[in-house]
PDB file of N, CA and C in Angstrom:
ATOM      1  N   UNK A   1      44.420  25.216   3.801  1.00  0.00           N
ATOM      2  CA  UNK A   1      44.772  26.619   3.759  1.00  0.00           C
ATOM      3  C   UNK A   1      44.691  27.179   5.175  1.00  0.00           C
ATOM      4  N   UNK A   2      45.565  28.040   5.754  1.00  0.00           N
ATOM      5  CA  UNK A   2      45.726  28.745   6.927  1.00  0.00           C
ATOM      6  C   UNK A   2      45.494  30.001   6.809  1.00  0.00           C
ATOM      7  N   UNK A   3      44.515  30.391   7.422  1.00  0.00           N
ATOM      8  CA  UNK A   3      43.976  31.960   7.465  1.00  0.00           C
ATOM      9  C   UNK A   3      44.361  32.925   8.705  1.00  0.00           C
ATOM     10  N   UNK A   4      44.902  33.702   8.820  1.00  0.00           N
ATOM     11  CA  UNK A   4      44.859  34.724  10.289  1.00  0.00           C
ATOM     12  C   UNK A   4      43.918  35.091  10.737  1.00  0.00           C
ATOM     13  N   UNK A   5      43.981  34.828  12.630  1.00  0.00           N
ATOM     14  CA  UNK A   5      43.220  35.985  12.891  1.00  0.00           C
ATOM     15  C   UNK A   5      43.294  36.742  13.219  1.00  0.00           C
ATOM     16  N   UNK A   6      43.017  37.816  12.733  1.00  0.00           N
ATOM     17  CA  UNK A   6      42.951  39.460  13.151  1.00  0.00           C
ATOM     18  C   UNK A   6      42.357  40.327  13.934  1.00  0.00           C
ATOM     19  N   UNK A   7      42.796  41.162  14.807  1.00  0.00           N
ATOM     20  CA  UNK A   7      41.889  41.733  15.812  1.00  0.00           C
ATOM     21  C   UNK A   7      41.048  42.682  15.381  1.00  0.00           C
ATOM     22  N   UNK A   8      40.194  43.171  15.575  1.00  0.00           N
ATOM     23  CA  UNK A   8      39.282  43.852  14.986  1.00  0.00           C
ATOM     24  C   UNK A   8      38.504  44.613  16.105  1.00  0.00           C
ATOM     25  N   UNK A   9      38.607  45.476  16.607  1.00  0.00           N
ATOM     26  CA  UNK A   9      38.203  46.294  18.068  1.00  0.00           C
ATOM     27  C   UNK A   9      38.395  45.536  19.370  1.00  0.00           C
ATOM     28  N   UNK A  10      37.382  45.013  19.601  1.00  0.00           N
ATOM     29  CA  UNK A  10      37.531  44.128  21.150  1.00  0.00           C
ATOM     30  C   UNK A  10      37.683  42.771  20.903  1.00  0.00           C
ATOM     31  N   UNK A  11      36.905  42.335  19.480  1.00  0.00           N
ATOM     32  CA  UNK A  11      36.640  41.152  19.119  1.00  0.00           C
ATOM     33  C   UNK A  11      38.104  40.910  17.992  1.00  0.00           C
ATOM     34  N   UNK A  12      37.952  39.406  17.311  1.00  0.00           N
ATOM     35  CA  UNK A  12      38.445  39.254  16.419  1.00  0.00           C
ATOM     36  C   UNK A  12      37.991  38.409  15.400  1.00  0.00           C
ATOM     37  N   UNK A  13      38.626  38.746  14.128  1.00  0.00           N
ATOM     38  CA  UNK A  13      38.403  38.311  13.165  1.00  0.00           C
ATOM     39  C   UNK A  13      38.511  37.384  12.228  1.00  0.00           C
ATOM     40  N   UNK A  14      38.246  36.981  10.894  1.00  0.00           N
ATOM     41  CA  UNK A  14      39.443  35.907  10.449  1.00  0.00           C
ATOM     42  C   UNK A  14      39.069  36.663   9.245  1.00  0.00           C
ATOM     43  N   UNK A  15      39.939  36.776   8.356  1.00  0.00           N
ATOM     44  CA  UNK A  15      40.447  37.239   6.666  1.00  0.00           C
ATOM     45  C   UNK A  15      40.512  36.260   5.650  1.00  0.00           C
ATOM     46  N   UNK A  16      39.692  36.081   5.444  1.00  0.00           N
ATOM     47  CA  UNK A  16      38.963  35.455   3.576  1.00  0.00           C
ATOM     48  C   UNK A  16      39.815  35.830   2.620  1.00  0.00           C
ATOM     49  N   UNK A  17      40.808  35.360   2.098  1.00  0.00           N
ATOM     50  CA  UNK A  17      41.644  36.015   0.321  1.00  0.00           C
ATOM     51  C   UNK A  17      40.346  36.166  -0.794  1.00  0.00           C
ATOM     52  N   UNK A  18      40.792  37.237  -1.618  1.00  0.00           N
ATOM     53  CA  UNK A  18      40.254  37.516  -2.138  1.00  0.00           C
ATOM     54  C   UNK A  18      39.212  36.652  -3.029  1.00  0.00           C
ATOM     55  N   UNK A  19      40.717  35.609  -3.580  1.00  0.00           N
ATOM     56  CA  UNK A  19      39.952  34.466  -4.221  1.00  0.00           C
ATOM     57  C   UNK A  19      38.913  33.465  -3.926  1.00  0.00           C
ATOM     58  N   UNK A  20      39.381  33.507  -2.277  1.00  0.00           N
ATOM     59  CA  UNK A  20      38.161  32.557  -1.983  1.00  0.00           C
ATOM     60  C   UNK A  20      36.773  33.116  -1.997  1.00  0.00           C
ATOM     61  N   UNK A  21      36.900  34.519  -1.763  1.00  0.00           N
ATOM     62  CA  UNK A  21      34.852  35.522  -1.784  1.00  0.00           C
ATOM     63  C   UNK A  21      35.083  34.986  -3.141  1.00  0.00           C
ATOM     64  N   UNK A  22      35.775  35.339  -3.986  1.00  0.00           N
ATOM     65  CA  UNK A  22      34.994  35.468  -5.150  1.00  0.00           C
ATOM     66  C   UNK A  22      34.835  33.939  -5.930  1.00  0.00           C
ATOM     67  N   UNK A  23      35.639  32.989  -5.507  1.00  0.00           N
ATOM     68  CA  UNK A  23      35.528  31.559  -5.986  1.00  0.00           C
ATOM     69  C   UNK A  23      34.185  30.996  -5.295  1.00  0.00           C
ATOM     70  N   UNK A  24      33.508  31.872  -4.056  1.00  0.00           N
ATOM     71  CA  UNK A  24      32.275  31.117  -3.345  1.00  0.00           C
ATOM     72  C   UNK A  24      31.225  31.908  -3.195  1.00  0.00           C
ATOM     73  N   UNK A  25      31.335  33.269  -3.648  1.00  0.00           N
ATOM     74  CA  UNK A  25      30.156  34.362  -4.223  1.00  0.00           C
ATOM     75  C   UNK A  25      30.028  34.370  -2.969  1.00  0.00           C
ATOM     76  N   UNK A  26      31.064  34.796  -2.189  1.00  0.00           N
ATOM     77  CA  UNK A  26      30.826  35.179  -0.630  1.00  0.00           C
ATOM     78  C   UNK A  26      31.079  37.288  -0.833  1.00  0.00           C
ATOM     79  N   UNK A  27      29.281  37.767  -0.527  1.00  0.00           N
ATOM     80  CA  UNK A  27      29.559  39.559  -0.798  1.00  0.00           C
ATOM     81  C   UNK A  27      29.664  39.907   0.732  1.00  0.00           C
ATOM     82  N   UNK A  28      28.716  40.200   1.541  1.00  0.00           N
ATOM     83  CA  UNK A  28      28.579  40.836   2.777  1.00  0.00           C
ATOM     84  C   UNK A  28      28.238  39.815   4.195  1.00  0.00           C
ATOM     85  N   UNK A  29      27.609  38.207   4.257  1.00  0.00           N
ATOM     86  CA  UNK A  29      27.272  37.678   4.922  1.00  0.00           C
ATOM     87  C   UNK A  29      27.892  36.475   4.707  1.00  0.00           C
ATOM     88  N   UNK A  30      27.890  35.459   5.454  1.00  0.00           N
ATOM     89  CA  UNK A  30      28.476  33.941   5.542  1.00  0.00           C
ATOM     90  C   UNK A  30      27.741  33.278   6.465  1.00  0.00           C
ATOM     91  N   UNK A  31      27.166  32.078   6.653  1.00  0.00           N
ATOM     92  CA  UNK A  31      26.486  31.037   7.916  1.00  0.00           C
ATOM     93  C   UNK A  31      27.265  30.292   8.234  1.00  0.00           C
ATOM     94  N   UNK A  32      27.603  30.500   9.516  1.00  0.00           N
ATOM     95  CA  UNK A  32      28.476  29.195  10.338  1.00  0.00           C
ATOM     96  C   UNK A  32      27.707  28.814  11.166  1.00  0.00           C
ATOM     97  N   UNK A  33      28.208  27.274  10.505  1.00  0.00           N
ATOM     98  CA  UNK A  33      27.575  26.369  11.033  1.00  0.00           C
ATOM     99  C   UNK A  33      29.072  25.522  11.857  1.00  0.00           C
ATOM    100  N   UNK A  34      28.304  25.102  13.281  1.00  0.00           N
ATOM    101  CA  UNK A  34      28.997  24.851  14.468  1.00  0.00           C
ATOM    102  C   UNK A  34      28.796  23.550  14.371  1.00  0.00           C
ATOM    103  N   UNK A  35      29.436  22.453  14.617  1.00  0.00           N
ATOM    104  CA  UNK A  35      29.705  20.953  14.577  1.00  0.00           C
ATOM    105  C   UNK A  35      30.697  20.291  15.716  1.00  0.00           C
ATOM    106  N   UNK A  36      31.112  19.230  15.304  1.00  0.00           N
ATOM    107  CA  UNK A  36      31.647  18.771  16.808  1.00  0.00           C
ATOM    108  C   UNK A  36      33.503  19.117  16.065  1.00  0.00           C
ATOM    109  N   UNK A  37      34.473  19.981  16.587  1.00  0.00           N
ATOM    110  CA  UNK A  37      35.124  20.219  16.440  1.00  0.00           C
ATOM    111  C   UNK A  37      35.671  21.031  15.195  1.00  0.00           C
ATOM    112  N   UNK A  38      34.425  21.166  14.756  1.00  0.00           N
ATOM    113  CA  UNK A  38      34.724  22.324  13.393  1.00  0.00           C
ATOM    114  C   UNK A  38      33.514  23.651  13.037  1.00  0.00           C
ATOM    115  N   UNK A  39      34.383  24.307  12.230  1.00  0.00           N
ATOM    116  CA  UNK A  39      33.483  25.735  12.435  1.00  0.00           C
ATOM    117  C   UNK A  39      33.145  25.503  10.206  1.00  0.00           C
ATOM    118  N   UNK A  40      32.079  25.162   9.913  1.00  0.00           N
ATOM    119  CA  UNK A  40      31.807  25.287   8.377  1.00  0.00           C
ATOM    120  C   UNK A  40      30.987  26.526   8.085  1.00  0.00           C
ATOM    121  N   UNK A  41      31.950  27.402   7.167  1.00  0.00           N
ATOM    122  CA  UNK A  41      31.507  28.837   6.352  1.00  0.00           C
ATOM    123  C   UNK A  41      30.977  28.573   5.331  1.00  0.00           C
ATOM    124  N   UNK A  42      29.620  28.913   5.055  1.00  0.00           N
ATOM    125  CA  UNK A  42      28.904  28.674   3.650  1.00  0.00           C
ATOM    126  C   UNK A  42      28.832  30.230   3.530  1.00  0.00           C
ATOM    127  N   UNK A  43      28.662  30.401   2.170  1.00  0.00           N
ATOM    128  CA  UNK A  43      28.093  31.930   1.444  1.00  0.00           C
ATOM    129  C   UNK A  43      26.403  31.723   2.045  1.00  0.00           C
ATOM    130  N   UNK A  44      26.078  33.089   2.167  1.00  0.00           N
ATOM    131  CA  UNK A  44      24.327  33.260   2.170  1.00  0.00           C
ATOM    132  C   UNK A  44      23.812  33.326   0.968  1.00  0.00           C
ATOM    133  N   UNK A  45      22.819  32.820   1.066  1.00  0.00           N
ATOM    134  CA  UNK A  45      22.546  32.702  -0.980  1.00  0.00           C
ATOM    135  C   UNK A  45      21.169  33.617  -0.467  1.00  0.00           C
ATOM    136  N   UNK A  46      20.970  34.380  -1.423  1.00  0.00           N
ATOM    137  CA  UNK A  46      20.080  35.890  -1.766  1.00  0.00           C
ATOM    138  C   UNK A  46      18.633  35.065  -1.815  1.00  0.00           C
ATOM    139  N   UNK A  47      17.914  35.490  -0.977  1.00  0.00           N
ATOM    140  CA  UNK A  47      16.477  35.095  -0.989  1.00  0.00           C
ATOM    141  C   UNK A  47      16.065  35.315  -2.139  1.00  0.00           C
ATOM    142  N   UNK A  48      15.440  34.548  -2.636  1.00  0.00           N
ATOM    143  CA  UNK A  48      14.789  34.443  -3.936  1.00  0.00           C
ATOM    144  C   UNK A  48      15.130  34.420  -5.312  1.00  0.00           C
ATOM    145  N   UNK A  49      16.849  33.782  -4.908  1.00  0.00           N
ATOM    146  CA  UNK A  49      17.472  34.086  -6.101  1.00  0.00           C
ATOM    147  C   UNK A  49      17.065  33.045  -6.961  1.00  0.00           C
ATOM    148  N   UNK A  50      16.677  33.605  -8.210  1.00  0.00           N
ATOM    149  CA  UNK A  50      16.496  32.718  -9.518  1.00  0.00           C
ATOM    150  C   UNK A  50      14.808  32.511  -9.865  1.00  0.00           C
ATOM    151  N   UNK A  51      14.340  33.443  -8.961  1.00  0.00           N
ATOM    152  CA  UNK A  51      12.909  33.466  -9.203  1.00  0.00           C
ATOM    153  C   UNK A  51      12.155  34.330 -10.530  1.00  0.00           C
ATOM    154  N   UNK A  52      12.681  35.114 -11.049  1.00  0.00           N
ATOM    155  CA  UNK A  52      12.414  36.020 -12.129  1.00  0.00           C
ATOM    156  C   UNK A  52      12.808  35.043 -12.918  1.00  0.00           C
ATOM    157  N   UNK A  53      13.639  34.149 -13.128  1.00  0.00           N
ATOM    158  CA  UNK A  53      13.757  33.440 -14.419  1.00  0.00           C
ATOM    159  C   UNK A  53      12.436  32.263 -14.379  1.00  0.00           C
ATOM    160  N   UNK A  54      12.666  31.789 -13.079  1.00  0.00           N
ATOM    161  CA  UNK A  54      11.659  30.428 -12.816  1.00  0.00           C
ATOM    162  C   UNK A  54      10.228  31.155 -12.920  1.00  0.00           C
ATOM    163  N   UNK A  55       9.702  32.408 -13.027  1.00  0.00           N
ATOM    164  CA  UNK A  55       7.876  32.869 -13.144  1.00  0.00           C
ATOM    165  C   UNK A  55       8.853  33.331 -14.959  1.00  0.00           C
ATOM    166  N   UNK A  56       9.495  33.586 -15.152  1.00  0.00           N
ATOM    167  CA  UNK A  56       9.257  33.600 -16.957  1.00  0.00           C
ATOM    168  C   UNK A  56       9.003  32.495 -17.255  1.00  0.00           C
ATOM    169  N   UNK A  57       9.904  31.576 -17.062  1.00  0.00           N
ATOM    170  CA  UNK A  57       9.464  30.075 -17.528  1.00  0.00           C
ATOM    171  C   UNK A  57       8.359  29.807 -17.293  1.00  0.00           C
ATOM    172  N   UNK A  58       7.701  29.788 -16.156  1.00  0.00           N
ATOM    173  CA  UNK A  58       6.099  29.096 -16.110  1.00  0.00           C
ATOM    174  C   UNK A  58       5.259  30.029 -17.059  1.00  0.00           C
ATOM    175  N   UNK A  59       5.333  31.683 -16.530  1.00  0.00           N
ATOM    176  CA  UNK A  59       4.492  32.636 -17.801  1.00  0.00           C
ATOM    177  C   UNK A  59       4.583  31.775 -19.105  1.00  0.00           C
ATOM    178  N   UNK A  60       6.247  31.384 -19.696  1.00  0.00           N
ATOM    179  CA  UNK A  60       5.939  30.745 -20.842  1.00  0.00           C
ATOM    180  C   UNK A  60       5.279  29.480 -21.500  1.00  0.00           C
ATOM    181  N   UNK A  61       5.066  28.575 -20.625  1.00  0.00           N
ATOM    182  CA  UNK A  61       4.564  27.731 -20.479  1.00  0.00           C
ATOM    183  C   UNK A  61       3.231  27.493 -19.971  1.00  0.00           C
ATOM    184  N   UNK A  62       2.609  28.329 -19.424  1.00  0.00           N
ATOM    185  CA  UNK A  62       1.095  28.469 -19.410  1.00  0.00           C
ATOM    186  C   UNK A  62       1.051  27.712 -18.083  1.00  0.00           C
ATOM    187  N   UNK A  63       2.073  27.798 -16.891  1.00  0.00           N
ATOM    188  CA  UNK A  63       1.847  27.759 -15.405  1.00  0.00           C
ATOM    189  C   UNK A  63       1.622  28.367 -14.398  1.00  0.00           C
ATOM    190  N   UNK A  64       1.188  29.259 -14.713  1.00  0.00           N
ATOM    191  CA  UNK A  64       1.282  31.309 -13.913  1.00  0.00           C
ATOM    192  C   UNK A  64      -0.249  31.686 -13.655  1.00  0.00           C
ATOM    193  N   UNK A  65      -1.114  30.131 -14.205  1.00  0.00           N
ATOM    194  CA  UNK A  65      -2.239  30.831 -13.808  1.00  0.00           C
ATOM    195  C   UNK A  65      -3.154  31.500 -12.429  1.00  0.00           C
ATOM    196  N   UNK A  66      -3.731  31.589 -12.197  1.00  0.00           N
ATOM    197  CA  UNK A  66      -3.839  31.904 -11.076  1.00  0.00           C
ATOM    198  C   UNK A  66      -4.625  30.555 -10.502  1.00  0.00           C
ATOM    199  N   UNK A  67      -4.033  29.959  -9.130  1.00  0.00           N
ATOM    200  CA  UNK A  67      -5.030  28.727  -8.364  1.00  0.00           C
ATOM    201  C   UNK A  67      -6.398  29.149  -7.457  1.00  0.00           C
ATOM    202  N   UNK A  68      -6.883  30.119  -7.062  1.00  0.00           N
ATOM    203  CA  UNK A  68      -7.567  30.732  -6.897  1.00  0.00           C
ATOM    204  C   UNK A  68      -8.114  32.364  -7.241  1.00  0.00           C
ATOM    205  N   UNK A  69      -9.152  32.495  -7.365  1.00  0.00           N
ATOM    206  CA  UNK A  69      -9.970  33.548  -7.661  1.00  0.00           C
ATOM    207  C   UNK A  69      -9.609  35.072  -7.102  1.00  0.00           C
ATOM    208  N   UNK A  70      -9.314  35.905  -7.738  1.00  0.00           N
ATOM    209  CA  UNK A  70      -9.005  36.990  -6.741  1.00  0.00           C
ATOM    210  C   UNK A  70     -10.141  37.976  -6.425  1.00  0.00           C
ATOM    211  N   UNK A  71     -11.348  37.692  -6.785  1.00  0.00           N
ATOM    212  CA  UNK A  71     -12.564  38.120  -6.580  1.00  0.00           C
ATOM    213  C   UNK A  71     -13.592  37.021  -6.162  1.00  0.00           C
ATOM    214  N   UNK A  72     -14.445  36.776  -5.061  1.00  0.00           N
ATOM    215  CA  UNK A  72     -15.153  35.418  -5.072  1.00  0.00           C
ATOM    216  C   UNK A  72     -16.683  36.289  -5.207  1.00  0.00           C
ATOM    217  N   UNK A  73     -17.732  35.226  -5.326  1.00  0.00           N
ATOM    218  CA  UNK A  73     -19.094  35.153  -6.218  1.00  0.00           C
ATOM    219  C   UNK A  73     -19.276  35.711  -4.935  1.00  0.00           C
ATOM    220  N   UNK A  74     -19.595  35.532  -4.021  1.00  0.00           N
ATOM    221  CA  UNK A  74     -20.101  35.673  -2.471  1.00  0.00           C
ATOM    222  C   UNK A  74     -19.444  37.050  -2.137  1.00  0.00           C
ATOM    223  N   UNK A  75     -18.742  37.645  -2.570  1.00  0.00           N
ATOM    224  CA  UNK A  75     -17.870  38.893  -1.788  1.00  0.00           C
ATOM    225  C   UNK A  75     -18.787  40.351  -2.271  1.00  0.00           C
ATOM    226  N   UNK A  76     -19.139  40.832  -0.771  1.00  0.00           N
ATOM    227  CA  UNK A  76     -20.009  42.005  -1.190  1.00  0.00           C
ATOM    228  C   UNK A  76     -19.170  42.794  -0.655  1.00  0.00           C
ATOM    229  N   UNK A  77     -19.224  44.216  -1.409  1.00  0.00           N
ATOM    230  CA  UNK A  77     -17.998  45.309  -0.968  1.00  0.00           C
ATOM    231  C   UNK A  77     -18.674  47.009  -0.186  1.00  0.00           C
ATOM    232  N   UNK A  78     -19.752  46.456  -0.413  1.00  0.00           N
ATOM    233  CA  UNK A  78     -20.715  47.351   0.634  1.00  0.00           C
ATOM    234  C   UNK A  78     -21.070  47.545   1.950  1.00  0.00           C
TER     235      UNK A  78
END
């Protein structure tokens, strides 16, 4: 596929079709990565995505406990 580039103030640009953001869940950011004669566009994937499902699952499963104490025997608050 051949994409344009477009000028865009001083700099320029290149133009993504529609289909491709939305075939690669590309919203506001992309990482290029630089190689020996090629430029590779990945989507940014959302920090922490899929974590609310992965702590239900452990909650359900009885993995959520806590690995340490959030109060210790020794801790004076005086």
């Amino acid at each position: 596929m051949e994409a344009p580039i477009i000028k865009i103030g001083n700099s320029k640009g290149l133009r993504l079709p529609k289909s491709v953001l939305e075939k690669y869940s590309i919203k506001d950011k992309v990482e290029l990565v630089l190689e020996e004669e090629q430029i590779i566009i990945r989507p940014v994937e959302t920090p922490r995505k899929g974590w609310s499902e992965a702590f239900k699952e452990m909650h359900e499963t009885g993995d959520d406990d806590l690995l340490i104490d959030d109060i210790f025997e020794d801790e004076d608050f005086e």
